[in-house]
C-alpha atoms as a PDB file:
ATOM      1  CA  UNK A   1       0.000   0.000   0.000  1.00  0.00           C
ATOM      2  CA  UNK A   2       1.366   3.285  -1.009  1.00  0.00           C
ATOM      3  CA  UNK A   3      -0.478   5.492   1.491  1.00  0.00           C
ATOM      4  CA  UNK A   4      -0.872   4.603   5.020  1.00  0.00           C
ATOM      5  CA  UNK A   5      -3.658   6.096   6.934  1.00  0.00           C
ATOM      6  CA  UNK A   6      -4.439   5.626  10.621  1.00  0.00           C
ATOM      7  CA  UNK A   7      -7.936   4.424  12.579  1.00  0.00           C
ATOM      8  CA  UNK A   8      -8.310   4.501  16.011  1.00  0.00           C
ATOM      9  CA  UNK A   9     -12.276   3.721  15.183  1.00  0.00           C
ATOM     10  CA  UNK A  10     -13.461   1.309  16.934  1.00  0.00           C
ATOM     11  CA  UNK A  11     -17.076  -0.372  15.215  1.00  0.00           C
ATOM     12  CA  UNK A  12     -19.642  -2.907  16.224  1.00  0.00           C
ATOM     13  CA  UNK A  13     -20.864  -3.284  12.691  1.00  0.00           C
ATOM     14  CA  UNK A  14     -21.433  -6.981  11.347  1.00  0.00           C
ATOM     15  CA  UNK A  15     -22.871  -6.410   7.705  1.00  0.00           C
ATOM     16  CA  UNK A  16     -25.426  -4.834   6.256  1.00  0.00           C
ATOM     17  CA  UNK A  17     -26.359  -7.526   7.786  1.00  0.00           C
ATOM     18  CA  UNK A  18     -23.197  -5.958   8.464  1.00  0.00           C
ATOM     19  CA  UNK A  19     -24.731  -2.819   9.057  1.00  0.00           C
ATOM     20  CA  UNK A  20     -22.327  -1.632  11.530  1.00  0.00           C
ATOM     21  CA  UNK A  21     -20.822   2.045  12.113  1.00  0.00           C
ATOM     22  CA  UNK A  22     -21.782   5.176   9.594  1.00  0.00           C
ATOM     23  CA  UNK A  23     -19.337   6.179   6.630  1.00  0.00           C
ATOM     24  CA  UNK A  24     -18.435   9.421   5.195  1.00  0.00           C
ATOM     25  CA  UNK A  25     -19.977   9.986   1.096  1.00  0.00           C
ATOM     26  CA  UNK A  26     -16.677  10.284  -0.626  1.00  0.00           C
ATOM     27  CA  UNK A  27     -18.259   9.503  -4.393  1.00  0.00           C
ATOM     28  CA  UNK A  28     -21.945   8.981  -5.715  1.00  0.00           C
ATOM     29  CA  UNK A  29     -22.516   6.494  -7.685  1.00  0.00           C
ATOM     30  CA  UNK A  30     -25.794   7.487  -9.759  1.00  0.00           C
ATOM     31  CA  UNK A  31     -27.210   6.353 -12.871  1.00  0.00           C
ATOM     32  CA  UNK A  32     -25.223   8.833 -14.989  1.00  0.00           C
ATOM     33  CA  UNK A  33     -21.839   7.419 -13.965  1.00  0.00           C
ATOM     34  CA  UNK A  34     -23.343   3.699 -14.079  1.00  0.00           C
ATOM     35  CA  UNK A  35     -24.016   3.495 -17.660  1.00  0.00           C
ATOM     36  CA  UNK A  36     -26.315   0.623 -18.430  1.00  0.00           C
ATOM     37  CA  UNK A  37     -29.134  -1.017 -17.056  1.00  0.00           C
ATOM     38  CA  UNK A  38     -29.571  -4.957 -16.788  1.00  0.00           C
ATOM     39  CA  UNK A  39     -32.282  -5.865 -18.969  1.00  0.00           C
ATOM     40  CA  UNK A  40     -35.957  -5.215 -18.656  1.00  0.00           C
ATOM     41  CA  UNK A  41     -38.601  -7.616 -18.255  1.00  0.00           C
ATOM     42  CA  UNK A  42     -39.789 -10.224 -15.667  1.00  0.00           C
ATOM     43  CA  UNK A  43     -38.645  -9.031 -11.572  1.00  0.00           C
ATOM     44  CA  UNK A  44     -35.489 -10.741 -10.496  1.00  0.00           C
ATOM     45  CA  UNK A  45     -36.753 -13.489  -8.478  1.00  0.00           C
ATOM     46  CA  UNK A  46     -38.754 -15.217 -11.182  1.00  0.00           C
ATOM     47  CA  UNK A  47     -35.795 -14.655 -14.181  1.00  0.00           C
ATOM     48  CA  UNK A  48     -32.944 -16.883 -15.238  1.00  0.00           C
ATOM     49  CA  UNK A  49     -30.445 -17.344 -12.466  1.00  0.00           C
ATOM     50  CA  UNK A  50     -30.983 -17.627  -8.246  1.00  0.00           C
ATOM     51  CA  UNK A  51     -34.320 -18.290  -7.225  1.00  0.00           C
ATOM     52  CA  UNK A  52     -35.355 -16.663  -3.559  1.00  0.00           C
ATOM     53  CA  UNK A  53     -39.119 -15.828  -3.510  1.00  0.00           C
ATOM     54  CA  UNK A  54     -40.362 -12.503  -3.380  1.00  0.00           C
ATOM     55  CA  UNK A  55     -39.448 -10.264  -0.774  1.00  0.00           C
ATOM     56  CA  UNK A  56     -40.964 -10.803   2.896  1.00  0.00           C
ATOM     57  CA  UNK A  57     -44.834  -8.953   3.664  1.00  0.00           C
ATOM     58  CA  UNK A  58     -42.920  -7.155   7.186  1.00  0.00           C
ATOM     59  CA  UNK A  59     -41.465  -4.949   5.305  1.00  0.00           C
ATOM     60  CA  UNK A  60     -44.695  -3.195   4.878  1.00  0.00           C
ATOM     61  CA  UNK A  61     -44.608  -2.306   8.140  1.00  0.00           C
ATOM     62  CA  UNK A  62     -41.744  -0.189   8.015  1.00  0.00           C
ATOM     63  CA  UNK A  63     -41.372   2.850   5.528  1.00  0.00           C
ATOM     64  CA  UNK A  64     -38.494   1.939   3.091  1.00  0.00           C
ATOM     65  CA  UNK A  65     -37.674   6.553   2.734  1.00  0.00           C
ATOM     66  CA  UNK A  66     -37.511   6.247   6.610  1.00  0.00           C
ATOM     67  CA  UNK A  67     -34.857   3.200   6.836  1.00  0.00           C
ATOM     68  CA  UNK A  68     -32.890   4.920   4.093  1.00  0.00           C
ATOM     69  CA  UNK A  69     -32.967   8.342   5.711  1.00  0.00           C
ATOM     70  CA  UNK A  70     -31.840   7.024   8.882  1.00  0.00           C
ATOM     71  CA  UNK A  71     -29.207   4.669   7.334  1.00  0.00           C
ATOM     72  CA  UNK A  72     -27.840   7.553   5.139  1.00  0.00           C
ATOM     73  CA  UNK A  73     -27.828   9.649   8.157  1.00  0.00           C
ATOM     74  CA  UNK A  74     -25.735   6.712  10.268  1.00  0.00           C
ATOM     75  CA  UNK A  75     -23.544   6.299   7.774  1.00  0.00           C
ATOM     76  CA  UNK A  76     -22.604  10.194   7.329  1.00  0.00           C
ATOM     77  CA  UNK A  77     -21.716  10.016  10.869  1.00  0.00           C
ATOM     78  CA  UNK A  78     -19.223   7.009  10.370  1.00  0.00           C
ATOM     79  CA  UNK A  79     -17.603   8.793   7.381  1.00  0.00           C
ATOM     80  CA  UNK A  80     -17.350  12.141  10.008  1.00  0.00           C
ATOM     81  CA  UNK A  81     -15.566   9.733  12.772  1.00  0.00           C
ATOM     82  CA  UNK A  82     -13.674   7.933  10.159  1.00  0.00           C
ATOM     83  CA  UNK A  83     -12.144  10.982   8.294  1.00  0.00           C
ATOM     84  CA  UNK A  84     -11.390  12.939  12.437  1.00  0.00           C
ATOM     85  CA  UNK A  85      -9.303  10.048  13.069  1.00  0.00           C
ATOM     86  CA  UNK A  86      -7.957   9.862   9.519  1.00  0.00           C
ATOM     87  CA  UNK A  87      -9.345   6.326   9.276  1.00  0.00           C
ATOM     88  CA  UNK A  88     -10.828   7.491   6.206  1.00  0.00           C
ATOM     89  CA  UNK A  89      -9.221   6.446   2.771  1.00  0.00           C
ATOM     90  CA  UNK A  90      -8.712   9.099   0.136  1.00  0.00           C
ATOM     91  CA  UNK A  91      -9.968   8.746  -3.398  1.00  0.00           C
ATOM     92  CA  UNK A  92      -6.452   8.418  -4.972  1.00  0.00           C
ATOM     93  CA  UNK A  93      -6.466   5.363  -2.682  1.00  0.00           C
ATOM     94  CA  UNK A  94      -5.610   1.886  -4.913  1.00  0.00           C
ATOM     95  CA  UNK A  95      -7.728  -0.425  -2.854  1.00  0.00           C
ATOM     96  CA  UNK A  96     -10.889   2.661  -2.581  1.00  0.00           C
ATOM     97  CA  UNK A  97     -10.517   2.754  -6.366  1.00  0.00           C
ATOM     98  CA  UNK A  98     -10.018  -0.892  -7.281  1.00  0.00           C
ATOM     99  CA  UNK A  99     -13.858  -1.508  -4.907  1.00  0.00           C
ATOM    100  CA  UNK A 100     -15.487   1.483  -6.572  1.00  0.00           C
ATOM    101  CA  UNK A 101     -14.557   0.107 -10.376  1.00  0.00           C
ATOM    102  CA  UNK A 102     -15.652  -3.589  -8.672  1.00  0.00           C
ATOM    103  CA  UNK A 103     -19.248  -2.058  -7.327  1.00  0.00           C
ATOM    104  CA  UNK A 104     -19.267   0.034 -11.026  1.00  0.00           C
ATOM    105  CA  UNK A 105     -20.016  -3.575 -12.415  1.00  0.00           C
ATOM    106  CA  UNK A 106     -22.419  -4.627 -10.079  1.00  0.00           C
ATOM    107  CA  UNK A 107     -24.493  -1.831  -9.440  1.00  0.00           C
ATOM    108  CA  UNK A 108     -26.249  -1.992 -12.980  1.00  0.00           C
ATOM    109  CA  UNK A 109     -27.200  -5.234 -12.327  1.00  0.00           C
ATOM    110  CA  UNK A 110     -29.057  -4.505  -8.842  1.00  0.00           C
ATOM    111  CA  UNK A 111     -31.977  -2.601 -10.327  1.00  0.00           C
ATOM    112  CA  UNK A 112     -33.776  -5.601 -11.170  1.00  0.00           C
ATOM    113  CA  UNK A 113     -33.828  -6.793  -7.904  1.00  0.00           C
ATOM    114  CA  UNK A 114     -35.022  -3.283  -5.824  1.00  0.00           C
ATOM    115  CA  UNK A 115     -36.816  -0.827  -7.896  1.00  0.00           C
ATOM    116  CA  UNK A 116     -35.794   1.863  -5.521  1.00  0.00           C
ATOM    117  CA  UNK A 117     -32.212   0.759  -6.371  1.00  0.00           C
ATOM    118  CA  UNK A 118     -32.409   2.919  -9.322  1.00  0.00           C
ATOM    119  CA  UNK A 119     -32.623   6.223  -6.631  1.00  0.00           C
ATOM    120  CA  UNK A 120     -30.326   5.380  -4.494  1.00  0.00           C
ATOM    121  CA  UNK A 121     -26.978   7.339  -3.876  1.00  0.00           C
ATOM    122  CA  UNK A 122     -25.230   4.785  -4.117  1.00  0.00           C
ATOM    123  CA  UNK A 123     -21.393   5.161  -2.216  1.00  0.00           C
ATOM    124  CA  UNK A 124     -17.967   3.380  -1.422  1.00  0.00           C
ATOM    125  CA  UNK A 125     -15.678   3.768   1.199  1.00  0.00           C
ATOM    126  CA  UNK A 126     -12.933   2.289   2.613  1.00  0.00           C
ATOM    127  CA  UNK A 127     -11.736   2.945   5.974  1.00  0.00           C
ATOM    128  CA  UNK A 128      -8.329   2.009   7.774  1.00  0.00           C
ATOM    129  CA  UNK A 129      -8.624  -0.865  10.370  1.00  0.00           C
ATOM    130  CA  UNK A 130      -7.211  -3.842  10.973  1.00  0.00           C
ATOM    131  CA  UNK A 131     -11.431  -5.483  11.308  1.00  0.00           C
ATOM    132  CA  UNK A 132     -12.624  -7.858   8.994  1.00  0.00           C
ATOM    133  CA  UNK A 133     -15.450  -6.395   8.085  1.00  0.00           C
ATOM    134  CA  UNK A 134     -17.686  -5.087   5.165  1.00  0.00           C
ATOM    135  CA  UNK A 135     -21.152  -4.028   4.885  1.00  0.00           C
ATOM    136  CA  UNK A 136     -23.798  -2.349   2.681  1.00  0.00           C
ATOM    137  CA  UNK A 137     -26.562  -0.399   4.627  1.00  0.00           C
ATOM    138  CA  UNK A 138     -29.980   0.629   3.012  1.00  0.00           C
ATOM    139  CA  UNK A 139     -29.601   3.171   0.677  1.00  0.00           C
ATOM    140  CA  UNK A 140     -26.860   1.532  -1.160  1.00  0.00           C
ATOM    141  CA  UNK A 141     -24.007   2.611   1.372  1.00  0.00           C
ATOM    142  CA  UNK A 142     -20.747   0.663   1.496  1.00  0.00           C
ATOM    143  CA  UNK A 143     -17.921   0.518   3.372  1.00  0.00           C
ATOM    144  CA  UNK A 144     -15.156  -2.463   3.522  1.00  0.00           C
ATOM    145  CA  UNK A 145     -12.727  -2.449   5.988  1.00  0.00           C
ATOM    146  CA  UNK A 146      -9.084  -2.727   4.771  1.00  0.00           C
ATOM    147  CA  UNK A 147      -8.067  -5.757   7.038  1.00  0.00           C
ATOM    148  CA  UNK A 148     -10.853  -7.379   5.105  1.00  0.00           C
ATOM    149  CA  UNK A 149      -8.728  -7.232   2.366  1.00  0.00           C
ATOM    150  CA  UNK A 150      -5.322  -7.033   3.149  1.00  0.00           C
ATOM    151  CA  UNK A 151      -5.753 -10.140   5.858  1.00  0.00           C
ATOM    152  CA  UNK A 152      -7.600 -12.641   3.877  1.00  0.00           C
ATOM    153  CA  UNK A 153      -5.610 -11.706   0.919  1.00  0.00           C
ATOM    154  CA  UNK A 154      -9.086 -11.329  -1.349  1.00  0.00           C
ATOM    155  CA  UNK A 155      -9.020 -11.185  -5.252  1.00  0.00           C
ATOM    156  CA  UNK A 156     -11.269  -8.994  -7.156  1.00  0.00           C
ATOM    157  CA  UNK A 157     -13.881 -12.319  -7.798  1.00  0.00           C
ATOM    158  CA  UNK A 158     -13.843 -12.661  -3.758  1.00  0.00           C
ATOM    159  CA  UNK A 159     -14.063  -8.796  -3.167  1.00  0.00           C
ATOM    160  CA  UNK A 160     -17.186  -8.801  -5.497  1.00  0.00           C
ATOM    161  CA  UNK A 161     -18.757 -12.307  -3.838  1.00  0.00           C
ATOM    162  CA  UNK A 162     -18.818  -9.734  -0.429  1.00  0.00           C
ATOM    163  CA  UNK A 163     -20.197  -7.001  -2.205  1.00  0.00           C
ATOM    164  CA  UNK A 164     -22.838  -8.597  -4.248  1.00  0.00           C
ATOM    165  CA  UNK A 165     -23.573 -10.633  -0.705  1.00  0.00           C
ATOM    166  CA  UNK A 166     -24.064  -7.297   1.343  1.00  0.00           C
ATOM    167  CA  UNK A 167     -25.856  -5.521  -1.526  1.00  0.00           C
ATOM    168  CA  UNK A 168     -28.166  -8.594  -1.801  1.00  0.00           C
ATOM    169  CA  UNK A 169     -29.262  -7.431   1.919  1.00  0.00           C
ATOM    170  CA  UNK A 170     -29.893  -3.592   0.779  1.00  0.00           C
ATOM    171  CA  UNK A 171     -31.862  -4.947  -1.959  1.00  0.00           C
ATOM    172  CA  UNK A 172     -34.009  -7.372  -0.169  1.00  0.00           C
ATOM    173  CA  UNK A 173     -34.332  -4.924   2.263  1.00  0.00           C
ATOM    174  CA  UNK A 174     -33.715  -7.249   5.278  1.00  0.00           C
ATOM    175  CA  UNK A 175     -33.270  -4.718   7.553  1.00  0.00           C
ATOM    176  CA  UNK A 176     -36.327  -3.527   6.869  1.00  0.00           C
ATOM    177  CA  UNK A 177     -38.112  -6.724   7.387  1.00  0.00           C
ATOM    178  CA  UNK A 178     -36.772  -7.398  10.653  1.00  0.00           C
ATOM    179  CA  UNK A 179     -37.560  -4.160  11.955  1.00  0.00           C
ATOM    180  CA  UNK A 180     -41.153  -5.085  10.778  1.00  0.00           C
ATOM    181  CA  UNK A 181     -41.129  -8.038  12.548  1.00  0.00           C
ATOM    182  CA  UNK A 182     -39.884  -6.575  15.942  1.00  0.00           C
ATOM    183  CA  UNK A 183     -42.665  -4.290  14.719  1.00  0.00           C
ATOM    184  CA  UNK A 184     -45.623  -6.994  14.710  1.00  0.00           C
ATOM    185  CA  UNK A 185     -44.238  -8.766  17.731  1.00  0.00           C
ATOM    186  CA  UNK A 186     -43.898  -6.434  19.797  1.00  0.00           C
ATOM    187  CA  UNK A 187     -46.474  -3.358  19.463  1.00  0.00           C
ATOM    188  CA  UNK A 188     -49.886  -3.564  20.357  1.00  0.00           C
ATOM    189  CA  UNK A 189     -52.397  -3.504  17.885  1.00  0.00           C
ATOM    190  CA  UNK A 190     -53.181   0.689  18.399  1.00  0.00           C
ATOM    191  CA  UNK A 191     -49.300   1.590  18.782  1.00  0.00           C
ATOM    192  CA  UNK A 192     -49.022  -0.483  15.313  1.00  0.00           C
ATOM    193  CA  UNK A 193     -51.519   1.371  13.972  1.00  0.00           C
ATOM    194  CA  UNK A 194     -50.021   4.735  14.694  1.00  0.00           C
ATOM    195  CA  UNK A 195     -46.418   3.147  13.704  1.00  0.00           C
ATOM    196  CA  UNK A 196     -48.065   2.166  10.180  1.00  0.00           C
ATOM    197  CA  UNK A 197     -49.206   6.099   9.440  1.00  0.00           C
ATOM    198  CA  UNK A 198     -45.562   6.678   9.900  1.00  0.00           C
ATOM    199  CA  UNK A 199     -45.712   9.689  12.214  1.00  0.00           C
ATOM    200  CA  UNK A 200     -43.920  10.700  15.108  1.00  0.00           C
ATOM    201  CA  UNK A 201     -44.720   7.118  16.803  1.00  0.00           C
ATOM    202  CA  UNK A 202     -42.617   6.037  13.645  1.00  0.00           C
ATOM    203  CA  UNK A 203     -39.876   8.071  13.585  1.00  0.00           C
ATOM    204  CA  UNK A 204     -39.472   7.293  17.601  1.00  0.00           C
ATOM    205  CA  UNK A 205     -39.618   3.031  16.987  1.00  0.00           C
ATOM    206  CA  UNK A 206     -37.218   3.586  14.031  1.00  0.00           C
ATOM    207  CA  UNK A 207     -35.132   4.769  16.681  1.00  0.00           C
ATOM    208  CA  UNK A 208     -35.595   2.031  18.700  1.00  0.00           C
ATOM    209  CA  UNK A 209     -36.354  -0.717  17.176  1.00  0.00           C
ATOM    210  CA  UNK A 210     -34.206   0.380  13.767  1.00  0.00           C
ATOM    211  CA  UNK A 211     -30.658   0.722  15.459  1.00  0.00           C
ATOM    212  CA  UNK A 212     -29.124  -0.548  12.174  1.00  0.00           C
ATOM    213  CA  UNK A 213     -25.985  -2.188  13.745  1.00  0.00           C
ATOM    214  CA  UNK A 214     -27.617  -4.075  15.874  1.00  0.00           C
ATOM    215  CA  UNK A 215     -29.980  -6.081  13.671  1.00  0.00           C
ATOM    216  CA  UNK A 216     -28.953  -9.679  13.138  1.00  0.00           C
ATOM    217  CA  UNK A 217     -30.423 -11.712   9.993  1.00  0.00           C
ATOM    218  CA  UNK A 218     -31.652 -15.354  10.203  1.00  0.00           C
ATOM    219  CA  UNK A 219     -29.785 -18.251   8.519  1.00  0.00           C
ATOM    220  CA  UNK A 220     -32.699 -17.688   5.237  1.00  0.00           C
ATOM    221  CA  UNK A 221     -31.876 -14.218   4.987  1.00  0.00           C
ATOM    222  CA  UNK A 222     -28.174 -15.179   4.992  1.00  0.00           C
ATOM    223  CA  UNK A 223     -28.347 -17.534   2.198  1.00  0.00           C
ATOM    224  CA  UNK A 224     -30.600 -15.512  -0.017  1.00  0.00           C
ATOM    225  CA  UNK A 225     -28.105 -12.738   0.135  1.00  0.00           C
ATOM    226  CA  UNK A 226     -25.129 -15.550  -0.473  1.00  0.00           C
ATOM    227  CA  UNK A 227     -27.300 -16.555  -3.426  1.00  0.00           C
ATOM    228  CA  UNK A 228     -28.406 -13.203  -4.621  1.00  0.00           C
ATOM    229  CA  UNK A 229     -24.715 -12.101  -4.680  1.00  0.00           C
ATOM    230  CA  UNK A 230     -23.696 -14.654  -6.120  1.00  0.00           C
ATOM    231  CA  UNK A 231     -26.164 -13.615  -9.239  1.00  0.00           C
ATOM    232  CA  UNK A 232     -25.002  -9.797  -9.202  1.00  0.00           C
ATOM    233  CA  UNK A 233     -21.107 -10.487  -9.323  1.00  0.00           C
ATOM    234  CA  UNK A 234     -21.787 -13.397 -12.227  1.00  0.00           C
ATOM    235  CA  UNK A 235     -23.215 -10.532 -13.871  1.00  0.00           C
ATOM    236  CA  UNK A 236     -20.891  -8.441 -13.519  1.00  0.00           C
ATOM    237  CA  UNK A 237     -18.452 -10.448 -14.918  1.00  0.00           C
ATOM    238  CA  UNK A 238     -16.734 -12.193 -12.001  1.00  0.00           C
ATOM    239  CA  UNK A 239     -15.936 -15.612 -11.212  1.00  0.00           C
ATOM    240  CA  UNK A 240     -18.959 -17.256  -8.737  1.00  0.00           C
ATOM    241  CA  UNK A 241     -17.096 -19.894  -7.318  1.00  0.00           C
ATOM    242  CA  UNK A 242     -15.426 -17.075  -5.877  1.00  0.00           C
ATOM    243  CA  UNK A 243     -17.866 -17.737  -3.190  1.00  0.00           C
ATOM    244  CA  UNK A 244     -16.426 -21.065  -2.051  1.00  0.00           C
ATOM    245  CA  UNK A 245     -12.957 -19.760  -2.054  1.00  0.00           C
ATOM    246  CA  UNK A 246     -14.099 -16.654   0.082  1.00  0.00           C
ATOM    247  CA  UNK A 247     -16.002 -18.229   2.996  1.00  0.00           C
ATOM    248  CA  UNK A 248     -13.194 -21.389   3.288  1.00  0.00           C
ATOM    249  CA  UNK A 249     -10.530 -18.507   4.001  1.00  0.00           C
ATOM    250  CA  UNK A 250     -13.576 -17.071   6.234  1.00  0.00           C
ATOM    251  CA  UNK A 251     -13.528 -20.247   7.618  1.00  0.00           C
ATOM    252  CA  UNK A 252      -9.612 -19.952   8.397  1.00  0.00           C
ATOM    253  CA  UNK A 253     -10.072 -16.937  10.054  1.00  0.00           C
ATOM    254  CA  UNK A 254     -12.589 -17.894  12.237  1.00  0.00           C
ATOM    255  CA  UNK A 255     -10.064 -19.974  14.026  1.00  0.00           C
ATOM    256  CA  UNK A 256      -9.041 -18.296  17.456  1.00  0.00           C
ATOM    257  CA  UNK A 257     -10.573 -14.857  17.652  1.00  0.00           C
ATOM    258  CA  UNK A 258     -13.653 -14.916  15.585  1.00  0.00           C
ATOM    259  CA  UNK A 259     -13.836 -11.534  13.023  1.00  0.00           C
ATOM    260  CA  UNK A 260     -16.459  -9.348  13.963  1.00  0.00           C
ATOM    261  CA  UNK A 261     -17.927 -10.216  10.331  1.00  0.00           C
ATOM    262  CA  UNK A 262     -18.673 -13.827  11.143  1.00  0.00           C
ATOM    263  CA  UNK A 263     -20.545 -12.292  14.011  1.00  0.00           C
ATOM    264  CA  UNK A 264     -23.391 -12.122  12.072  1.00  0.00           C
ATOM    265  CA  UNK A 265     -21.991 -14.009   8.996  1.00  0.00           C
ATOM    266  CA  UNK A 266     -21.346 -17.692  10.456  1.00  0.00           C
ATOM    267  CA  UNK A 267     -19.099 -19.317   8.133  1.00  0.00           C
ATOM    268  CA  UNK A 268     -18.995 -23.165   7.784  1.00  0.00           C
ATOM    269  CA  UNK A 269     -19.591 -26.263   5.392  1.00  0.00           C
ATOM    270  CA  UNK A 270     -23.289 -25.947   5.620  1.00  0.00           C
ATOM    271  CA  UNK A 271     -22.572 -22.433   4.292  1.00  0.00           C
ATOM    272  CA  UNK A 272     -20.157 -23.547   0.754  1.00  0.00           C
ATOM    273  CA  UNK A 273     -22.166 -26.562   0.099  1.00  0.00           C
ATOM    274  CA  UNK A 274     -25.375 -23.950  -0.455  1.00  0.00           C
ATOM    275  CA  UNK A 275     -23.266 -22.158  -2.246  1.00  0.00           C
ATOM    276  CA  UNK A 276     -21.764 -24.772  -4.676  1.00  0.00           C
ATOM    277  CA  UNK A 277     -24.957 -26.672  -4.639  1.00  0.00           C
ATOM    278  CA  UNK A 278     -26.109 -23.076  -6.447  1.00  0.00           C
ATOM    279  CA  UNK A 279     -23.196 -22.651  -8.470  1.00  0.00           C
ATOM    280  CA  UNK A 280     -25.096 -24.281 -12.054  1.00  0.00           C
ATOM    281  CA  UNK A 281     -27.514 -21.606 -11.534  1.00  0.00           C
ATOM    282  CA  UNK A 282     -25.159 -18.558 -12.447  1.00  0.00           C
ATOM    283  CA  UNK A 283     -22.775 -20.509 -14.719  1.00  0.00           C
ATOM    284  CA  UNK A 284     -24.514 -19.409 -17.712  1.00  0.00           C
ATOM    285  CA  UNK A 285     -24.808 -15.706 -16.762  1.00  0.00           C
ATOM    286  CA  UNK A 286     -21.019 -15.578 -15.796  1.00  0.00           C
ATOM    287  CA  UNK A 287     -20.062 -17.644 -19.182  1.00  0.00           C
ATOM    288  CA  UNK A 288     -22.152 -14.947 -21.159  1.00  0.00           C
ATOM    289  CA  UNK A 289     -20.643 -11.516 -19.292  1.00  0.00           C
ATOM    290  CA  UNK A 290     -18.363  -9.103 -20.205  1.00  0.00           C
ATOM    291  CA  UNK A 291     -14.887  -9.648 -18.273  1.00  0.00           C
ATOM    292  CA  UNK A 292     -14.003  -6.710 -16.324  1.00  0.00           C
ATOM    293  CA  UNK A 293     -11.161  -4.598 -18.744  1.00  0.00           C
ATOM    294  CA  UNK A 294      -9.002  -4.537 -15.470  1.00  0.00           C
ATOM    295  CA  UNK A 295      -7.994  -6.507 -12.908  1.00  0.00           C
ATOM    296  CA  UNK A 296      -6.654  -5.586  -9.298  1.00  0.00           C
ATOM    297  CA  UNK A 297      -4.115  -6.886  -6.585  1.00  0.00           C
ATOM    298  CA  UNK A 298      -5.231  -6.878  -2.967  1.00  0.00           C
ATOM    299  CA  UNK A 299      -2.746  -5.059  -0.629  1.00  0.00           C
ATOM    300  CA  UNK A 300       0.702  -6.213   0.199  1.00  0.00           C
ATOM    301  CA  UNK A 301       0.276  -9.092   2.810  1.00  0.00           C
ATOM    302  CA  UNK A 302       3.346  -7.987   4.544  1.00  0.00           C
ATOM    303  CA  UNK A 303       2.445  -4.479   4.621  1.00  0.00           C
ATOM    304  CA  UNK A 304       2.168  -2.278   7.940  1.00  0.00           C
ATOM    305  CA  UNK A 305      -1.493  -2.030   8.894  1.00  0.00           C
ATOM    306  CA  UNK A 306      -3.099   0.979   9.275  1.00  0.00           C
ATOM    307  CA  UNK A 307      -2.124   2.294  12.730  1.00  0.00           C
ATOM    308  CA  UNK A 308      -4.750   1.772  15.633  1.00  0.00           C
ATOM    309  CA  UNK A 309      -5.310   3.774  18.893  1.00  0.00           C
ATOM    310  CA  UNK A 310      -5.348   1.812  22.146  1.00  0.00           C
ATOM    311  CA  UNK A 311      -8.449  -0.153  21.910  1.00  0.00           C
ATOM    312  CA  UNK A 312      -9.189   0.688  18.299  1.00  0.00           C
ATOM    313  CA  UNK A 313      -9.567  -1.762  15.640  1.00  0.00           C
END
């Protein structure tokens, strides 16, 4: 890595799933800069490629503008925090450029799955810690954490297998769902009611109930993003059995001090034998996509990590 920058940020984020801390907007990603648009026709779910239902009835309960607003909003305070400590990568930075040409490709395909996808602001960042981490809260807001990438040594087919996978959550809009369901179980039928004309009663159980980083998926929601994922990076013209590769060095890591990412991303053999049991699926859309023009290293294994404070990551 040519430029060093330091973190003494310290986040409890697991994914978008991994929601986890806020980020700092250092580039929009809007249609304009996108280019094309995946093809039109028949929703996602029900085209060639992953199959994964349509998306869950509790997230009716929620307003998808409010979730956004607040996760834009969280994440605006991460990039703040981030860029104070100088955790915050600039945009001449190799690895913040190689994962914004990397979510360039996939973007274009996401608009099939999330309507709403075609709105979003979308944004990468990278930020300076030693966590293994990535996520990708509502909104389309990204961050990946550079011991994700320096430690585990990811290629750009890997790097895109986490993207597409933490994307696959924004676009299912999981978060939303299980803020829904903490909405049904736990409201009466007349706070529900006030909660559903998304009023002040809303914005206060979005609060509550819509901390971002501390939402946990269930196993389903886990594999339809694995799945989902894997359908956006074959698209995008990277290699899906990138996803077996990526969760066995997961896997590795896991061993002694758990990564906060496999906090709320378990890794295992239950997990890659979903994955290569869906692998057929996506072979044809990979075989038939443009190759990305250029390809990228990760960082130097044996370079100096970013610099931590005491107790930082």
């Amino acid at each position: 890595m040519k430029r060093q920058f330091r973190s003494g940020l310290k986040t409890h984020w697991g994914c978008a799933c991994c929601f986890g801390v806020p980020l700092p907007p250092r580039r929009l990603f809007g249609a304009a800069l996108l280019g094309g648009v995946a093809a039109a026709g028949l929703p996602a779910w029900a085209r060639e490629g992953v199959d994964v239902g349509k998306q869950s009835s509790f997230t009716k309960l929620v307003s998808a503008q409010q979730v956004e607003r607040t996760a834009s909003q969280q994440y605006l305070q991460l990039q703040q925090q981030a860029a104070q400590q100088k955790a915050l990568a600039p945009d001449s930075h190799p690895q913040l450029i190689r994962l914004r040409a990397i979510a360039q490709r996939i973007i274009p395909h996401t608009f099939e799955w999330n309507e709403r996808a075609r709105q979003w602001k979308w944004e990468v960042n990278l930020i300076g810690s030693k966590q293994i981490n990535a996520f990708c809260m509502p909104g389309g807001k990204i961050a990946f954490y550079y011991g994700i990438l320096q430690q585990l040594q990811l290629d750009d087919d890997e790097v895109a297998m986490i993207m597409g996978h933490e994307a696959a959550h924004a676009l299912r809009e999981h978060a939303r769902e299980q803020m829904g369901k903490n909405a049904a179980t736990s409201l009466g039928t007349s706070v529900l009611s006030a909660f559903l004309g998304l009023g002040s009663t809303g914005d206060a159980l979005l609060r509550e109930s819509g901390k971002l980083l501390s939402l946990t998926f269930s196993r389903e929601d886990e594999l339809e993003a694995d799945l989902v994922g894997l359908e956006l990076a074959a698209r995008a013209g990277y290699d899906p059995g990138a996803g077996v590769t990526l969760w066995q060095k997961m896997a590795a890591a896991s061993k002694g001090s758990p990564p906060e990412f496999l906090s709320t991303h378990p890794s295992g053999p239950t997990r890659i034998r979903d994955i290569e049991a869906n692998l057929h699926k996506v072979a044809p859309l990979y075989a038939s996509a443009q190759r990305p023009a250029q390809r990228f290293e990760p960082p130097r294994a044996a370079a100096r990590a970013p610099a931590a404070a005491p107790g930082g990551g």
